[in-house]
Protein backbone atom coordinates (compact mmCIF):
# COMPACT_ATOMS: atom_id res chain seq x y z
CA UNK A 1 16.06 11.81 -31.26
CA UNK A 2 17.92 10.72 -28.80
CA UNK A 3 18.78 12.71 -25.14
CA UNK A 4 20.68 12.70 -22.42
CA UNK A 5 20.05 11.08 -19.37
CA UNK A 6 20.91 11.29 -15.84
CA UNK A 7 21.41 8.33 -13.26
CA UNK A 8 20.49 8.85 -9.77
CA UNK A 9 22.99 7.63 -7.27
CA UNK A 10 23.04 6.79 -3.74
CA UNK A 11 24.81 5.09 -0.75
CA UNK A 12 22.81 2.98 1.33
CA UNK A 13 22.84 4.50 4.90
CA UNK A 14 24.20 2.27 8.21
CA UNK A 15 21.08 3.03 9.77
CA UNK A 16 17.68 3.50 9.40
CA UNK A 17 17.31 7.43 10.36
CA UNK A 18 19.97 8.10 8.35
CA UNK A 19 20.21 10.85 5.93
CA UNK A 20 20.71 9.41 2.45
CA UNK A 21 23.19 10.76 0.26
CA UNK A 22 22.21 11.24 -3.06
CA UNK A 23 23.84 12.28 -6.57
CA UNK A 24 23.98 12.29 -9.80
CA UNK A 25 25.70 11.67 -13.36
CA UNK A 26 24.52 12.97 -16.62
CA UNK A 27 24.60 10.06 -19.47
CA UNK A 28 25.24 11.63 -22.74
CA UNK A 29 23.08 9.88 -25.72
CA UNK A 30 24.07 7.18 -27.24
CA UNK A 31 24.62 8.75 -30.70
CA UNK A 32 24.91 12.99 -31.51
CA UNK A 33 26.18 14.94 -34.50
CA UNK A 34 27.36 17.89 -35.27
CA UNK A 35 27.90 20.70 -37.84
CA UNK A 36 31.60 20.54 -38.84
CA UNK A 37 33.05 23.54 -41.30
CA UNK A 38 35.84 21.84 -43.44
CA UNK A 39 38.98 23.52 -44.01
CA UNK A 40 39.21 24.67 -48.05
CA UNK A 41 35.35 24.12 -48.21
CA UNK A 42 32.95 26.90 -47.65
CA UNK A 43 29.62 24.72 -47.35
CA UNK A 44 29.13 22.60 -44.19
CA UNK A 45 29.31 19.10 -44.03
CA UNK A 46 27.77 17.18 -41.46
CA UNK A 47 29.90 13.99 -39.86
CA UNK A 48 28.32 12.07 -37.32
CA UNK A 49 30.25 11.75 -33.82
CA UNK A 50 29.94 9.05 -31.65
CA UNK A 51 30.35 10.77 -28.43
CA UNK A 52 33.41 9.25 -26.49
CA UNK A 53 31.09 8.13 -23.08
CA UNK A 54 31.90 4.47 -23.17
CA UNK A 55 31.62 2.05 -20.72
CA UNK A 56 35.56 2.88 -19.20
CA UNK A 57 33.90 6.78 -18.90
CA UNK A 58 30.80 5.85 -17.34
CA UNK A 59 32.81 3.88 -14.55
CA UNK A 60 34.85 6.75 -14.04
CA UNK A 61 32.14 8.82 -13.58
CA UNK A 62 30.91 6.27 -11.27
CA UNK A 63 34.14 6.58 -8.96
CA UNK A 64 34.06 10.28 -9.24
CA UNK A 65 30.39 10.31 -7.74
CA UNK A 66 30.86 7.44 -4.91
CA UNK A 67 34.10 9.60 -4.15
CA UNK A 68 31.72 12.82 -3.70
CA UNK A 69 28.97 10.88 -1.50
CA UNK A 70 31.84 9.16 0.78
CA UNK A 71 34.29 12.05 1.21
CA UNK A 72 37.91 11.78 1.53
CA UNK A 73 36.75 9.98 5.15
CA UNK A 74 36.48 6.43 2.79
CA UNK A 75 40.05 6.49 3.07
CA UNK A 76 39.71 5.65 6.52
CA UNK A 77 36.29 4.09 7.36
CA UNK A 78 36.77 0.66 8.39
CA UNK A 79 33.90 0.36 5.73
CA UNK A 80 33.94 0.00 2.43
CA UNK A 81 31.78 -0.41 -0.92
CA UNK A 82 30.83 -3.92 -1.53
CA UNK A 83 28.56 -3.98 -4.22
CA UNK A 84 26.50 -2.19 -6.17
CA UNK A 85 22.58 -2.43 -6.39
CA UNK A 86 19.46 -1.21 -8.49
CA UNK A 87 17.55 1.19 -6.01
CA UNK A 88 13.84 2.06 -6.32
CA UNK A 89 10.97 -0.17 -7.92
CA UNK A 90 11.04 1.52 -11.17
CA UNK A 91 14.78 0.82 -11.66
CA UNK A 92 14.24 -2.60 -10.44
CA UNK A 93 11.25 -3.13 -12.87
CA UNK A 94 13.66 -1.71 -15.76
CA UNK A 95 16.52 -4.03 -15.00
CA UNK A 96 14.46 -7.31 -14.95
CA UNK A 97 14.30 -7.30 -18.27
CA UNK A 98 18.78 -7.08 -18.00
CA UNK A 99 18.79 -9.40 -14.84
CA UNK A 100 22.38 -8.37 -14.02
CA UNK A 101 22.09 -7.47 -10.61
CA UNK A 102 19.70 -9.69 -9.31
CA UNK A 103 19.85 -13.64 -9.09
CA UNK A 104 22.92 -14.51 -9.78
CA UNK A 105 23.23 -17.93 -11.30
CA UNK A 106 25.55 -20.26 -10.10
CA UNK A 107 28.71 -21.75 -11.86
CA UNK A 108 26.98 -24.97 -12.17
CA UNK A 109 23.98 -23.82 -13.80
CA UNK A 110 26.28 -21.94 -16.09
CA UNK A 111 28.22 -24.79 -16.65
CA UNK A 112 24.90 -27.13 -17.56
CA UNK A 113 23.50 -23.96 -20.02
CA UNK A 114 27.13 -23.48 -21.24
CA UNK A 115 26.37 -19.35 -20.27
CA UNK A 116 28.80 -16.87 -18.64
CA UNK A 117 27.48 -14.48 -16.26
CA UNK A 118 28.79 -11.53 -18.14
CA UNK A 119 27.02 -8.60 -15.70
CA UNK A 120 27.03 -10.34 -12.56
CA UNK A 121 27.49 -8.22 -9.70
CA UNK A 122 31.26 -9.51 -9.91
CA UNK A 123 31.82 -8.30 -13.08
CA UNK A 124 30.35 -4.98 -12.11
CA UNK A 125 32.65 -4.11 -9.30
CA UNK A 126 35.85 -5.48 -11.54
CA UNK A 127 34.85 -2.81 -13.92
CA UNK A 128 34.35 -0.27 -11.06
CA UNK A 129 37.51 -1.23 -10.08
CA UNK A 130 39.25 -1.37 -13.56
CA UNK A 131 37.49 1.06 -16.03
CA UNK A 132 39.65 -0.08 -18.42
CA UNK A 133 38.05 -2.90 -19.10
CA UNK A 134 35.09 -1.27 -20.55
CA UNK A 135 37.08 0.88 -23.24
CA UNK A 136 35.21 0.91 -26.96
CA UNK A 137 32.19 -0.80 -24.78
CA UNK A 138 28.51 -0.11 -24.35
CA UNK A 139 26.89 -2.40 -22.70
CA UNK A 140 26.60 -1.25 -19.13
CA UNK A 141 25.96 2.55 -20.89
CA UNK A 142 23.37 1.56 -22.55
CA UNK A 143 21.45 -0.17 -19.29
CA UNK A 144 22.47 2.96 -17.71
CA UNK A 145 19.98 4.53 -20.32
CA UNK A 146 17.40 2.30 -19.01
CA UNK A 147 17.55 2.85 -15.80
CA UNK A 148 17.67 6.50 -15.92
CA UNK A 149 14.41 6.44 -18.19
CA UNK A 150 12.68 4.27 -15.37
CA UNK A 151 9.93 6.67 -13.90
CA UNK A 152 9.38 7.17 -9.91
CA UNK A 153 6.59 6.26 -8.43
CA UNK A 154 5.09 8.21 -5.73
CA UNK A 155 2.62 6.87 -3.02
CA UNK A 156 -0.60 7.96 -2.59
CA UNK A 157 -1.81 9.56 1.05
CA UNK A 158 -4.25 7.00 1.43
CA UNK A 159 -0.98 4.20 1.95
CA UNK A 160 -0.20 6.41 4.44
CA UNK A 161 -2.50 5.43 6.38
CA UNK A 162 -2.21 1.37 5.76
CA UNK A 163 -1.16 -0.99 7.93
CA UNK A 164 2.54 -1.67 8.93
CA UNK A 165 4.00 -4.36 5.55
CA UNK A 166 2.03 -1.26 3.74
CA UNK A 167 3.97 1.73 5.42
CA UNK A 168 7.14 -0.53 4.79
CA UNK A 169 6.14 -0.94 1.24
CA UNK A 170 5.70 2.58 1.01
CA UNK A 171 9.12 4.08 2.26
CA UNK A 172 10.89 1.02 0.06
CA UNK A 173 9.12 2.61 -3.63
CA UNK A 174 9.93 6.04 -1.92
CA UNK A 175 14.00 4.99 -2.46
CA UNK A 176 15.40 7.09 -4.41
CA UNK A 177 15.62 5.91 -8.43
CA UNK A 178 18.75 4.23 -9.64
CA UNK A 179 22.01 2.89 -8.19
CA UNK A 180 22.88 2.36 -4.90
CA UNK A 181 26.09 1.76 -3.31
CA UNK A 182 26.19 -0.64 -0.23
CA UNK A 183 28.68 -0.23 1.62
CA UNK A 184 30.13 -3.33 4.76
CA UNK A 185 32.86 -3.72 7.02
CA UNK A 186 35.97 -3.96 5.15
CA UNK A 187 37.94 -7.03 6.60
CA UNK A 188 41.13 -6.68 5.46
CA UNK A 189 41.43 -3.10 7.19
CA UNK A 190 39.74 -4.18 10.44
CA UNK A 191 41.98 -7.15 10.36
CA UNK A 192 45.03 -4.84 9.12
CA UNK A 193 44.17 -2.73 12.46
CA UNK A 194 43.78 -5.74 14.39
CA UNK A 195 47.38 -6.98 13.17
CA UNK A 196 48.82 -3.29 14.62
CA UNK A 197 47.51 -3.68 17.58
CA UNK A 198 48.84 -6.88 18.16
CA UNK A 199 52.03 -5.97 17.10
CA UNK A 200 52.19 -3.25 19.09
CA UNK A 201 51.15 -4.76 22.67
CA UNK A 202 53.94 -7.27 22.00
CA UNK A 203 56.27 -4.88 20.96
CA UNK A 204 55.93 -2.95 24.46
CA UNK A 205 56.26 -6.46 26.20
CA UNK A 206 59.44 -7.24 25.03
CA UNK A 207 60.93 -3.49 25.02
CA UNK A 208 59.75 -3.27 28.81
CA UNK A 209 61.38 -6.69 29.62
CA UNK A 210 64.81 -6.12 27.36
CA UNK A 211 65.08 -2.55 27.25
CA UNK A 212 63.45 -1.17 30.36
CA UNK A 213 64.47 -0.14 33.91
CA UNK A 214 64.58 -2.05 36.93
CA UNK A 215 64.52 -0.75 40.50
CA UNK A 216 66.86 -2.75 43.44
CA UNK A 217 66.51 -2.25 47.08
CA UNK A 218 69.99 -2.16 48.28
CA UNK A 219 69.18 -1.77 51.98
CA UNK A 220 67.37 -4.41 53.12
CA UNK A 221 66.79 -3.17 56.93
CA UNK A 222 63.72 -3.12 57.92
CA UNK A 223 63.72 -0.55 60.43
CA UNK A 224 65.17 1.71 57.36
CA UNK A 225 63.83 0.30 53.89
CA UNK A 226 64.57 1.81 50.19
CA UNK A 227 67.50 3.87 51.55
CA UNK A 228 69.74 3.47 48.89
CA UNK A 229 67.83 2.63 45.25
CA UNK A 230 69.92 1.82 42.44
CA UNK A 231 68.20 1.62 38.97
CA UNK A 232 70.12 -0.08 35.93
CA UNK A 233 68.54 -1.08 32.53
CA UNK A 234 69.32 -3.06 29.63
CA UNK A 235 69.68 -7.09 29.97
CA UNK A 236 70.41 -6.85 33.34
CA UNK A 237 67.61 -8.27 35.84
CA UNK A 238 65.66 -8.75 32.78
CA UNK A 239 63.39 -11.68 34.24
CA UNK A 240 62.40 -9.58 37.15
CA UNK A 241 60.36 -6.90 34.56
CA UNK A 242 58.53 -10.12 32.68
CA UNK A 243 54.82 -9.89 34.86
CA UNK A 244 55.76 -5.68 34.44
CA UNK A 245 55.90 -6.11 30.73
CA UNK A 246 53.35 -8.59 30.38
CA UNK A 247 50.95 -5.89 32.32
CA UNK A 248 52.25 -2.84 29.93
CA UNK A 249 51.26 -5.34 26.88
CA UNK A 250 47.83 -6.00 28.41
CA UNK A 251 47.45 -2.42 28.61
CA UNK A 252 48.30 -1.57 25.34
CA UNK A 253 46.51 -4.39 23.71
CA UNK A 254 43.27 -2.90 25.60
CA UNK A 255 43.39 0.80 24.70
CA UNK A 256 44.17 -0.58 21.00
CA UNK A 257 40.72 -2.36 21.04
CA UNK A 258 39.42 0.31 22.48
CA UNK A 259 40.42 2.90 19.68
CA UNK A 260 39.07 -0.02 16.82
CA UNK A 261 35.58 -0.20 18.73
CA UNK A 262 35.83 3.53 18.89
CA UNK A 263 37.04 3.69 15.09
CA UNK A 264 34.73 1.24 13.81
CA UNK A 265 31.59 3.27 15.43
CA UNK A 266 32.68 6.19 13.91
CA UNK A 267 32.70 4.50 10.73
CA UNK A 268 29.11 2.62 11.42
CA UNK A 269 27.69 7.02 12.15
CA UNK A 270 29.73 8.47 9.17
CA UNK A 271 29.72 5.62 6.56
């Protein structure tokens, strides 16, 4: 008889020390009935119902949990997910059989075969993205299945104790079972950020040179300088603020690559 199943999932730490972050999802099974009592009957039929976890749910349930690993800080990371990967060497031994995840083929093969690459990593994230796409489908629920009934493999004290490739091989099988988001630098919100700052520094150039104030020594006497200072704004005597903007723009352009260093670190700790 058939059983649920639960996926373990994770997001692949920034660094090594890390503390992984790790989750779950329950996979309902694949077929289930139940007792119904029909109305004008008094004996009890049974109809079988195909419980309503397609493909579409399963990648909902797939944003839900990525949304509770990240926190509402994804919103801001200059990270985000890139693609999705079979953790742990049980889940890696059940998917070769599936090969979705791992070596993708390229068009031109295709092409010669006359295949599709229906589960490439592509297609994954365009169903995370779209869960729509996977309404009245099983396919990726069903490999879900698999990978959930993939069973961890411990080490043994003695590869403790092995030399270095060993120790390496040791904390890679010690991953934790399942999927695993990966997560890189998102370039279209570092170069969005980029753009601002940009924008900004040469926004403050050409305020300070158009818009600012100007200072004019009306006494020139040496034995009695800045006496009388008048200061006008506007258009007026705009060429003599062009080296003060060009400083204020220089300025600004710095402390706003500051604040993305500063922004993307934070990301690099938090992510």
């Amino acid at each position: 008889m058939a059983t649920e199943s639960i996926l373990t999932l994770s997001i692949k730490p920034s660094a090594s020390n890390s503390r992984r972050r790790v989750t779950s999802i329950i996979i309902p099974p694949s077929n289930n009935f139940s007792a119904v009592r029909t109305a004008g009957t008094t004996e009890k039929e049974k109809h079988f119902r195909g419980l309503d976890f397609d493909d579409q749910e399963f990648f909902r349930q797939l944003q839900q949990a990525y949304a509770s690993l990240a926190g509402p800080w994804r919103f801001f990371s200059a990270r985000s997910l890139k693609r999705m990967v079979v953790s742990g060497a049980a889940s890696r031994a059940a998917d070769a059989g599936y090969g979705w995840l791992h070596q993708p083929r390229s068009p031109r093969e295709l092409a010669f075969k006359g295949l599709q690459d229906t589960f490439g990593e592509d297609k994954i994230l365009a169903h995370y993205y779209r869960p729509s796409m996977g309404k009245s489908r099983y396919a990726f629920v069903h490999w879900a299945h698999r990978l959930s009934a993939a069973e961890a493999r411990q080490s043994s004290p003695r590869d403790q104790a092995g030399s270095r490739e060993e120790r390496k091989l040791v904390h890679r099988i010690e991953q934790p079972e399942g999927l695993e988001f990966v997560l890189s630098w998102s370039v279209r919100r570092v170069s969005l950020a980029l753009a601002v700052v940009i924008a900004a520094s040469v926004a403050a150039v050409l305020l300070w040179v158009f818009l600012g104030r100007s200072t004019t020594l009306m006494n020139t006497d040496s034995a009695n300088p800045g006496d009388v200072m008048v200061t006008d704004g506007g258009f007026h005597n705009a060429g003599d603020r062009v080296a003060p903007g060009l400083v204020m723009g220089i300025c600004v352009l710095l402390v706003g690559l500051s604040g993305i260093a500063g922004w993307m670190g934070v990301s690099c700790l938090v992510a």
